[in-house]
PDB file of N, CA and C in Angstrom:
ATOM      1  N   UNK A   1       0.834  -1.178   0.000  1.00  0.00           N
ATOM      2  CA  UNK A   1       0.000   0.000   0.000  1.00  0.00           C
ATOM      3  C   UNK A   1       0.875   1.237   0.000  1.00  0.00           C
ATOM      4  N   UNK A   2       0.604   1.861  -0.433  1.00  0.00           N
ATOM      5  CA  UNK A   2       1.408   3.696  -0.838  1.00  0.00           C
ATOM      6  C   UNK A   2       0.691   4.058   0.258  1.00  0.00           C
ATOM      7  N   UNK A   3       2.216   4.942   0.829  1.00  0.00           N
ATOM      8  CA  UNK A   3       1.787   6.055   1.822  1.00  0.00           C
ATOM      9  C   UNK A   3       1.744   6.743   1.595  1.00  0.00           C
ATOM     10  N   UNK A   4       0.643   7.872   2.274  1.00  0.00           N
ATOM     11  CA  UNK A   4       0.084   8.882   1.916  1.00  0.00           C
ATOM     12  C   UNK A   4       1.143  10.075   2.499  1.00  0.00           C
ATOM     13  N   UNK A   5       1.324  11.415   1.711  1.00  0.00           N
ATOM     14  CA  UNK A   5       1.943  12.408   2.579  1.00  0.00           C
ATOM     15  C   UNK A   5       1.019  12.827   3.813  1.00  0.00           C
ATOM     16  N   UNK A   6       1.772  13.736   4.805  1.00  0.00           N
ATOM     17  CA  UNK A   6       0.772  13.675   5.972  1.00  0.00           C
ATOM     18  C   UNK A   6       0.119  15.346   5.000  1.00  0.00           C
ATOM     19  N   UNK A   7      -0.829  16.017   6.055  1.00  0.00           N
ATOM     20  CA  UNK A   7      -1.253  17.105   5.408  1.00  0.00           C
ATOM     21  C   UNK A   7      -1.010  17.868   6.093  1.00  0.00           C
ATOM     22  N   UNK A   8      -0.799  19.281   5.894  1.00  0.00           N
ATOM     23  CA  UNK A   8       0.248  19.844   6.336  1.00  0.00           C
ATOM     24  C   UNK A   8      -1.122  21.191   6.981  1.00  0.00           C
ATOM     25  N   UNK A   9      -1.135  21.404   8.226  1.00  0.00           N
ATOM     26  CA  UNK A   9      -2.189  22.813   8.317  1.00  0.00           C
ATOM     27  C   UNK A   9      -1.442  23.813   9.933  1.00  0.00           C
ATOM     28  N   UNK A  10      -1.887  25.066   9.502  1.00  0.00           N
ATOM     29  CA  UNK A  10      -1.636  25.942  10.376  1.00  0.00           C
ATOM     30  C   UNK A  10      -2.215  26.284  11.637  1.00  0.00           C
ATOM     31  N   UNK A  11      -1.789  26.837  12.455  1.00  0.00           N
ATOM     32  CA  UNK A  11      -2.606  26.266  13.720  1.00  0.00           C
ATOM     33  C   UNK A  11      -4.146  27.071  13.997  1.00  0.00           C
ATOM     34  N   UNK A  12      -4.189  28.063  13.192  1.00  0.00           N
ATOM     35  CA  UNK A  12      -5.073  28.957  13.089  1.00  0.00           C
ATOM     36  C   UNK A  12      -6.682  28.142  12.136  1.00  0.00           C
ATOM     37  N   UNK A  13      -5.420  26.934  11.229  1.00  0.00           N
ATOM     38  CA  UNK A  13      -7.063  26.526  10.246  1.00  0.00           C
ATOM     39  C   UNK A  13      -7.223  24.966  11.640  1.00  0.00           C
ATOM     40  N   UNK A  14      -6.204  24.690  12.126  1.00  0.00           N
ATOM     41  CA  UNK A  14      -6.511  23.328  13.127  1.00  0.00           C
ATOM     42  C   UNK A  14      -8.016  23.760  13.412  1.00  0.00           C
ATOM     43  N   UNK A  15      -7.161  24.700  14.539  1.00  0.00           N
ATOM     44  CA  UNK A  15      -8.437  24.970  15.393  1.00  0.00           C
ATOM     45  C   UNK A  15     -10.005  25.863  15.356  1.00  0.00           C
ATOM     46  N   UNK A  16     -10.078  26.241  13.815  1.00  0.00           N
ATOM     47  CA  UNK A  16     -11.094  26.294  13.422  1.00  0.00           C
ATOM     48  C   UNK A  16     -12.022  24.806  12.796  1.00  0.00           C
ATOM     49  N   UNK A  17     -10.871  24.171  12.413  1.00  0.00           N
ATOM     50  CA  UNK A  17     -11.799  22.929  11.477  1.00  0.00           C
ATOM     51  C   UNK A  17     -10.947  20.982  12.608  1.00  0.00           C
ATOM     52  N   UNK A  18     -10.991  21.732  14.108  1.00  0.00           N
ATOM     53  CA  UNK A  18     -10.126  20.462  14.845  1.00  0.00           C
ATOM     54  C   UNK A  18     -10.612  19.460  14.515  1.00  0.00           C
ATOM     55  N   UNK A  19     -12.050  19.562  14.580  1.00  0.00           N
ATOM     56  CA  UNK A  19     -12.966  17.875  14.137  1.00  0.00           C
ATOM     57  C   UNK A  19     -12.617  16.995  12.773  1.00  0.00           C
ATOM     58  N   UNK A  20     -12.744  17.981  11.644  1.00  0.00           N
ATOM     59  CA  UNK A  20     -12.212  17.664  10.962  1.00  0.00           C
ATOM     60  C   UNK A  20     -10.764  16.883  10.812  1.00  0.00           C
ATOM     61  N   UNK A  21     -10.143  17.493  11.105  1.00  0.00           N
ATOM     62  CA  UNK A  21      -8.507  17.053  11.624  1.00  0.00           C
ATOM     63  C   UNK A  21      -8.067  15.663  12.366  1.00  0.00           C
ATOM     64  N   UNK A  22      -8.969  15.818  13.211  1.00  0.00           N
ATOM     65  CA  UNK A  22      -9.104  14.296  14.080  1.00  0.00           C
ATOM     66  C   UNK A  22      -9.518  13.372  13.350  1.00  0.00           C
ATOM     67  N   UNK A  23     -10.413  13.787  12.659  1.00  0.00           N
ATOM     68  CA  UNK A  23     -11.369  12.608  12.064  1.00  0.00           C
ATOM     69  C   UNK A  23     -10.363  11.510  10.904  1.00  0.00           C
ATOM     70  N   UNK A  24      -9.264  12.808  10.397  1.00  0.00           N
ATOM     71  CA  UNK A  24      -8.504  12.121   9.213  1.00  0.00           C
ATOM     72  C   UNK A  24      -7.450  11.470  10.343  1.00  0.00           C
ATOM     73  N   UNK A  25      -6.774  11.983  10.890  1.00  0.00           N
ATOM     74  CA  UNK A  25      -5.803  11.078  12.066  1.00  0.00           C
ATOM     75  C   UNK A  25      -6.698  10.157  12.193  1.00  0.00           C
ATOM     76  N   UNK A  26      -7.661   9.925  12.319  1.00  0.00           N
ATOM     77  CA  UNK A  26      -8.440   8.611  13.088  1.00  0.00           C
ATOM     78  C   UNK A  26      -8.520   7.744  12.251  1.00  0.00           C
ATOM     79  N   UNK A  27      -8.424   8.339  10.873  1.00  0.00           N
ATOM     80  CA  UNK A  27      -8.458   7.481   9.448  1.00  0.00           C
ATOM     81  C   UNK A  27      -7.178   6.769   8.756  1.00  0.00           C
ATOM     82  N   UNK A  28      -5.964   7.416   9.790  1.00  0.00           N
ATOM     83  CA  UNK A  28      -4.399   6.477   9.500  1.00  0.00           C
ATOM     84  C   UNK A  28      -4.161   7.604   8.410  1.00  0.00           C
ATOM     85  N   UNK A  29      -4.541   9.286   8.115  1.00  0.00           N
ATOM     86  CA  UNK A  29      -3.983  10.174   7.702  1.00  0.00           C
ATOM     87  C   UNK A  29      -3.364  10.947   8.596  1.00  0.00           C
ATOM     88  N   UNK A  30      -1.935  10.947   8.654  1.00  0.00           N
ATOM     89  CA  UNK A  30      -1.074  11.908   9.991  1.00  0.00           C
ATOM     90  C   UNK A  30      -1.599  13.425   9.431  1.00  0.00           C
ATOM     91  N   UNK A  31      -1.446  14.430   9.932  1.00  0.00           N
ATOM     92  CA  UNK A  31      -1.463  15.587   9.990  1.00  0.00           C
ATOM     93  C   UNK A  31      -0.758  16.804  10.489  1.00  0.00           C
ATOM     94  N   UNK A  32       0.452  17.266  10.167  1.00  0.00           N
ATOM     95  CA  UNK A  32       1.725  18.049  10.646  1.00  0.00           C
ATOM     96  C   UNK A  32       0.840  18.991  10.788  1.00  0.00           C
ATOM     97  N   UNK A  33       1.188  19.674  12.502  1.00  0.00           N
ATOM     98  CA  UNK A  33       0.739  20.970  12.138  1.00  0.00           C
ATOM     99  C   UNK A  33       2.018  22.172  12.411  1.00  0.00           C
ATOM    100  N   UNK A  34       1.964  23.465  11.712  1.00  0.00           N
ATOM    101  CA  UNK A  34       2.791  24.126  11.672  1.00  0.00           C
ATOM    102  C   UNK A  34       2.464  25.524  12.204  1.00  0.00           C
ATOM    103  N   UNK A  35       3.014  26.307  12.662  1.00  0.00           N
ATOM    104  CA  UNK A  35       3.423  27.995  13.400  1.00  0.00           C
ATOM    105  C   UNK A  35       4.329  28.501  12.539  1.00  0.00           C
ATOM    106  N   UNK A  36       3.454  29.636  11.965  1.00  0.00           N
ATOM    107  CA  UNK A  36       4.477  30.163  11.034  1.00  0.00           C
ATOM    108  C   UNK A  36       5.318  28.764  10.026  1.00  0.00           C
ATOM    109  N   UNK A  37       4.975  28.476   9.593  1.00  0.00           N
ATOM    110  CA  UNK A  37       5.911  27.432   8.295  1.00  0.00           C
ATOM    111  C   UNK A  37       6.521  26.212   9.207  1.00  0.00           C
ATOM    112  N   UNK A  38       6.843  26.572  10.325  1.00  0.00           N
ATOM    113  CA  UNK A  38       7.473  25.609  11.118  1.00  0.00           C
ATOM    114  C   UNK A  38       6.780  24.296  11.771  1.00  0.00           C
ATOM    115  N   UNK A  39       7.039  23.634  11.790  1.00  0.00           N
ATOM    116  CA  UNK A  39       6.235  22.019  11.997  1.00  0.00           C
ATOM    117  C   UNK A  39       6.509  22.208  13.468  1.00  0.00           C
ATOM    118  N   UNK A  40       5.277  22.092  13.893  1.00  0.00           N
ATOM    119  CA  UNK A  40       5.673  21.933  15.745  1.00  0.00           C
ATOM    120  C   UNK A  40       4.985  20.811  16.120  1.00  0.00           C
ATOM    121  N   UNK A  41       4.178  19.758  15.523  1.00  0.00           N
ATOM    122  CA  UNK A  41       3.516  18.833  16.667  1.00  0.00           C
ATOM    123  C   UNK A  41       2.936  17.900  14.747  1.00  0.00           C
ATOM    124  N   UNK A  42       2.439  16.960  15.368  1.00  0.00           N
ATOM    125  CA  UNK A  42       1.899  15.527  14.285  1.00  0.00           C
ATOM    126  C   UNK A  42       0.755  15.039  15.487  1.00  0.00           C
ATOM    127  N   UNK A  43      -0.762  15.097  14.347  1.00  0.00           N
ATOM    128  CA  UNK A  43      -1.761  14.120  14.987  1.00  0.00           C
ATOM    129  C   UNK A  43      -1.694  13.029  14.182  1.00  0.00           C
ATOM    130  N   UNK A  44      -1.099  12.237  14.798  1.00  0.00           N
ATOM    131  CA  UNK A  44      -1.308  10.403  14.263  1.00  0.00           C
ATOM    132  C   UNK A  44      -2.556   9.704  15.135  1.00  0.00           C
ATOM    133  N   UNK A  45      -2.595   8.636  13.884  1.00  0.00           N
ATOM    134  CA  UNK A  45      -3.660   7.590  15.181  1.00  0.00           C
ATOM    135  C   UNK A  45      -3.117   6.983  16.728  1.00  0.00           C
ATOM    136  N   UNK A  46      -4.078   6.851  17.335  1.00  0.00           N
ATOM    137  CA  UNK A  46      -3.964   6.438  18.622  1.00  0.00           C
ATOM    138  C   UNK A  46      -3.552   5.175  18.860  1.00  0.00           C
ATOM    139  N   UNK A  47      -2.447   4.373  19.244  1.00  0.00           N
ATOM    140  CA  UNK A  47      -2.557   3.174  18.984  1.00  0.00           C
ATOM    141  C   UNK A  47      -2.053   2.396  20.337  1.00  0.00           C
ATOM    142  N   UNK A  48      -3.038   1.825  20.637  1.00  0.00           N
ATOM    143  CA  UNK A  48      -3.410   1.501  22.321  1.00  0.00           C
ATOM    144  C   UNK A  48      -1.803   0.156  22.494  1.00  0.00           C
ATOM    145  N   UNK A  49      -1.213  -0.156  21.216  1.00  0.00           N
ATOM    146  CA  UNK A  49      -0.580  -1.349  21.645  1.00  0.00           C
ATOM    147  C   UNK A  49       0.933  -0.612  21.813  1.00  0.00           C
ATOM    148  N   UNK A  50       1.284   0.465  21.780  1.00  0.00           N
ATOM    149  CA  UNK A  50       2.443   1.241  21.806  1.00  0.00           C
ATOM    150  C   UNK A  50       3.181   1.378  22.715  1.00  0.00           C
ATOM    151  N   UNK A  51       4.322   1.619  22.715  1.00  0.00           N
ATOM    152  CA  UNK A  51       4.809   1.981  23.937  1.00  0.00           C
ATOM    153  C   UNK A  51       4.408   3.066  25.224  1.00  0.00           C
ATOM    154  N   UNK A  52       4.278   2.869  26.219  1.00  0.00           N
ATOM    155  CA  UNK A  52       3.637   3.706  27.281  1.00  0.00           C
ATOM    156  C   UNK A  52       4.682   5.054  27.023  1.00  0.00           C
ATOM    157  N   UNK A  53       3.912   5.815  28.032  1.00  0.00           N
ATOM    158  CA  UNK A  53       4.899   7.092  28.382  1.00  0.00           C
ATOM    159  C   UNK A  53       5.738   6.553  29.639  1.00  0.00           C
ATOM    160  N   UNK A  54       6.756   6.743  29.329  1.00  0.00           N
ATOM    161  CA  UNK A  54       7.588   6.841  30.981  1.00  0.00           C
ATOM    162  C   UNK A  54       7.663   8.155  31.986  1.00  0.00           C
ATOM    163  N   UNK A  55       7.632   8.015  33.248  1.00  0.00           N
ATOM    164  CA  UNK A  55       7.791   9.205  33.423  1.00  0.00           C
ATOM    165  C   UNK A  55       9.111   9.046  34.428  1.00  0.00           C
ATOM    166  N   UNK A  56       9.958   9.993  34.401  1.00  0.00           N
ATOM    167  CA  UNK A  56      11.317  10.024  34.744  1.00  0.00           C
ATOM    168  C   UNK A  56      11.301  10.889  36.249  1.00  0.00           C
ATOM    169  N   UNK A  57      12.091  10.404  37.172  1.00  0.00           N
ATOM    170  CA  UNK A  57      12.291  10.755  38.482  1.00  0.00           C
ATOM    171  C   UNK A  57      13.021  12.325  37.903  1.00  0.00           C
ATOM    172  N   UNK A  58      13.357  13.672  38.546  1.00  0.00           N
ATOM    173  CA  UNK A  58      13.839  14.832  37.770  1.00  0.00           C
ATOM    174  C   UNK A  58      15.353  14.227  38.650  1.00  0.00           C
ATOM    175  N   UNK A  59      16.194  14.967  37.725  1.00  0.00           N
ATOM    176  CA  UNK A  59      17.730  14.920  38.375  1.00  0.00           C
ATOM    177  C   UNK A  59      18.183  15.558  39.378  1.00  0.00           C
ATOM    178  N   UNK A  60      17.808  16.742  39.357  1.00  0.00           N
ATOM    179  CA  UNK A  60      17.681  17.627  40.234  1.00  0.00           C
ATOM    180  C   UNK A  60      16.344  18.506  40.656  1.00  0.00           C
ATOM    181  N   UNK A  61      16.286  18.924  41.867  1.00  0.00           N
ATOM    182  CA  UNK A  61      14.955  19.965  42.143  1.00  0.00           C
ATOM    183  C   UNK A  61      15.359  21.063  41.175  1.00  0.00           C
ATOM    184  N   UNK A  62      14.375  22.138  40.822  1.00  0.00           N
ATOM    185  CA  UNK A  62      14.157  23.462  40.230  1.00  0.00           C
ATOM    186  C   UNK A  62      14.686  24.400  40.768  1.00  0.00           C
ATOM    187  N   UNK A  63      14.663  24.695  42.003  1.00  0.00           N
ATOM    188  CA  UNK A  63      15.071  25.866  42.903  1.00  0.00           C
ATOM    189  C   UNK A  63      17.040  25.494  42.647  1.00  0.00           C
ATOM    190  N   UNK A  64      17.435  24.143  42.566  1.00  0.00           N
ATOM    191  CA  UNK A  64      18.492  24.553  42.221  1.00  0.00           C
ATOM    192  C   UNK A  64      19.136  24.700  40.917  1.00  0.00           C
ATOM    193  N   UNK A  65      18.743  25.341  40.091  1.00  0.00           N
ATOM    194  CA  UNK A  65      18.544  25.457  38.954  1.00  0.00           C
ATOM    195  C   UNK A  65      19.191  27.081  38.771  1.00  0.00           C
ATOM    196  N   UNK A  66      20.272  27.746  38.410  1.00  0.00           N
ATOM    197  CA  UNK A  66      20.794  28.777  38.338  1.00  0.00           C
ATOM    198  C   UNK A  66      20.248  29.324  37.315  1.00  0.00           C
ATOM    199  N   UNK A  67      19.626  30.692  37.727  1.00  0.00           N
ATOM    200  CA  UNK A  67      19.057  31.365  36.831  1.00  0.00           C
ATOM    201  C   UNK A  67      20.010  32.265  35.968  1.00  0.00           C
ATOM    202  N   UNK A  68      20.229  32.514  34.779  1.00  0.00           N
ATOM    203  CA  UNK A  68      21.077  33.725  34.061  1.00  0.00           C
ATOM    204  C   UNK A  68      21.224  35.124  34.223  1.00  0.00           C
ATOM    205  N   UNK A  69      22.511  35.440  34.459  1.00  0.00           N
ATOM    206  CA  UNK A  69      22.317  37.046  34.974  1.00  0.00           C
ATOM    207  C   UNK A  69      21.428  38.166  34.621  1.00  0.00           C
ATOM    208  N   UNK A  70      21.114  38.943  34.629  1.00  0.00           N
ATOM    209  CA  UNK A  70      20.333  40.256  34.169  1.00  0.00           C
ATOM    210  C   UNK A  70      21.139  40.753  33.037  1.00  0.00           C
ATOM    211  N   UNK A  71      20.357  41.138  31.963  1.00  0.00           N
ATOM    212  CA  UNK A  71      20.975  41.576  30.676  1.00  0.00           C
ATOM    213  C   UNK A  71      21.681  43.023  31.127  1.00  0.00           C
ATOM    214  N   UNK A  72      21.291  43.558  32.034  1.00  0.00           N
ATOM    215  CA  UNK A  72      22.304  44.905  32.508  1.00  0.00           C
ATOM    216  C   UNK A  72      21.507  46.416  31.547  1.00  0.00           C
ATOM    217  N   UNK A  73      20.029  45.241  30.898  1.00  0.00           N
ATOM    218  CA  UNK A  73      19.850  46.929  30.192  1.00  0.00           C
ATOM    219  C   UNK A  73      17.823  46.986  30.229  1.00  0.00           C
ATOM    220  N   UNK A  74      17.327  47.796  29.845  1.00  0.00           N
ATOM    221  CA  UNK A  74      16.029  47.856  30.232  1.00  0.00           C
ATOM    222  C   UNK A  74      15.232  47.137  28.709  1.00  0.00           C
ATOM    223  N   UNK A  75      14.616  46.651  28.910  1.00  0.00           N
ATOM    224  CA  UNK A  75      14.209  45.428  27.922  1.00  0.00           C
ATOM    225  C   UNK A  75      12.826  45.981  27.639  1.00  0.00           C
ATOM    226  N   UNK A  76      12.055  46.526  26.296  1.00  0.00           N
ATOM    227  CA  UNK A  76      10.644  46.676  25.776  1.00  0.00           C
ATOM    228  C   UNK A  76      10.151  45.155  25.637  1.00  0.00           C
ATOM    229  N   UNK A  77       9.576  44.444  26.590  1.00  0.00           N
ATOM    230  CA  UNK A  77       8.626  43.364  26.068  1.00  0.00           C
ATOM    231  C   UNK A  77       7.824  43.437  24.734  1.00  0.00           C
ATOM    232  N   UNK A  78       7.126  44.220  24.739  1.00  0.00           N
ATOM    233  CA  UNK A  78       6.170  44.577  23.646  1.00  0.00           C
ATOM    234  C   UNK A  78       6.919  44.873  22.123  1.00  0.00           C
ATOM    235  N   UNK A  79       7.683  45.717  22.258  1.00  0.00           N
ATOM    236  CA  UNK A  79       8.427  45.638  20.839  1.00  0.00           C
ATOM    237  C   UNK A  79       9.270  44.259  20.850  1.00  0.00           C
ATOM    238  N   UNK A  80       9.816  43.310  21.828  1.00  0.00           N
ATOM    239  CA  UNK A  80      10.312  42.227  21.632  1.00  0.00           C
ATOM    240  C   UNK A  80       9.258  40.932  20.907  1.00  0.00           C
ATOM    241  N   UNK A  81       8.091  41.185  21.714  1.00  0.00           N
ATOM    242  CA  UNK A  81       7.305  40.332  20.702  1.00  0.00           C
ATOM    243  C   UNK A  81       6.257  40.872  19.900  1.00  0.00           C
ATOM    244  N   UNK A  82       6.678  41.700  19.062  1.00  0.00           N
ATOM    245  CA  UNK A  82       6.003  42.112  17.959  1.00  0.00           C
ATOM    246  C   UNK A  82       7.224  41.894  17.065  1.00  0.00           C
ATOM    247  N   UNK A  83       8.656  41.626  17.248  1.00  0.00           N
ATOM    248  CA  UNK A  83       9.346  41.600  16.751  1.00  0.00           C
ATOM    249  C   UNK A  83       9.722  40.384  16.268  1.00  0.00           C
ATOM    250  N   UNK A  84       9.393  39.461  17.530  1.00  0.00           N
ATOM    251  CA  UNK A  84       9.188  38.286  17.195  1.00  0.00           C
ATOM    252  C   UNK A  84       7.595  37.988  16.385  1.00  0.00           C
ATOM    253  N   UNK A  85       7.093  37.920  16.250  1.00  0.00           N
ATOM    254  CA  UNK A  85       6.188  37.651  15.647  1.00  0.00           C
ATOM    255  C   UNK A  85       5.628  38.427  13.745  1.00  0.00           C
ATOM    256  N   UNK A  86       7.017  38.780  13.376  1.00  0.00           N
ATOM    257  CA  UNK A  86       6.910  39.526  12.285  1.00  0.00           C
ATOM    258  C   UNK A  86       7.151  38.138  11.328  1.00  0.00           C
ATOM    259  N   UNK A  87       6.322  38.088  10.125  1.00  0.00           N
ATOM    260  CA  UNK A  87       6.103  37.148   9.380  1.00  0.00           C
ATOM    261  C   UNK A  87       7.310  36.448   8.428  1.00  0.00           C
ATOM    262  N   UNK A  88       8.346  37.809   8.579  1.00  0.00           N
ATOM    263  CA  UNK A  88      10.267  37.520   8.050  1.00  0.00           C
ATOM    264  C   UNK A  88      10.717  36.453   8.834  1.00  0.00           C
ATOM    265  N   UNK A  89      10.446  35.959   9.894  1.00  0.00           N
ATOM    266  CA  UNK A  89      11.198  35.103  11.034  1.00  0.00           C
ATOM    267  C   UNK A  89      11.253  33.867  10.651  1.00  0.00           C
TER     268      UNK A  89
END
């Protein structure tokens, strides 16, 4: 049997048409979805005989976790993510 390419949608049409979306994953059609052009996540079928999730003891607690110094300068959030979010990226 020929495999199918997966289909490729943005996260903006997912979650207007999610049902849709599921319905083809449920049908053994994967479905990449992408942010900005970029592939961030795949709905495949569910398949109960798979390997479990493990879940891992952490290595260390959080609190000891060294945070990175202060950039030393006053930072615009707002122009940082509008900057990030410009469609060139």
């Amino acid at each position: 049997m020929k495999k199918r390419p997966d289909k490729t949608v943005k996260v903006a049409e997912l979650k207007a048409r999610l049902s849709e979306y599921l319905r083809a994953a449920r049908q053994g059609h994967p479905v990449t979805v992408c942010d900005r052009d970029t592939p961030i996540a795949r709905l495949v079928p569910y398949d109960a005989e798979a390997e479990t999730l493990v879940i891992r003891k952490p290595i260390r607690r959080l609190r000891d976790v060294a945070l990175p110094a202060p950039l030393g300068r006053r930072i615009d959030s707002l122009a940082a993510l509008l900057e990030e979010r410009q469609p060139s990226r």
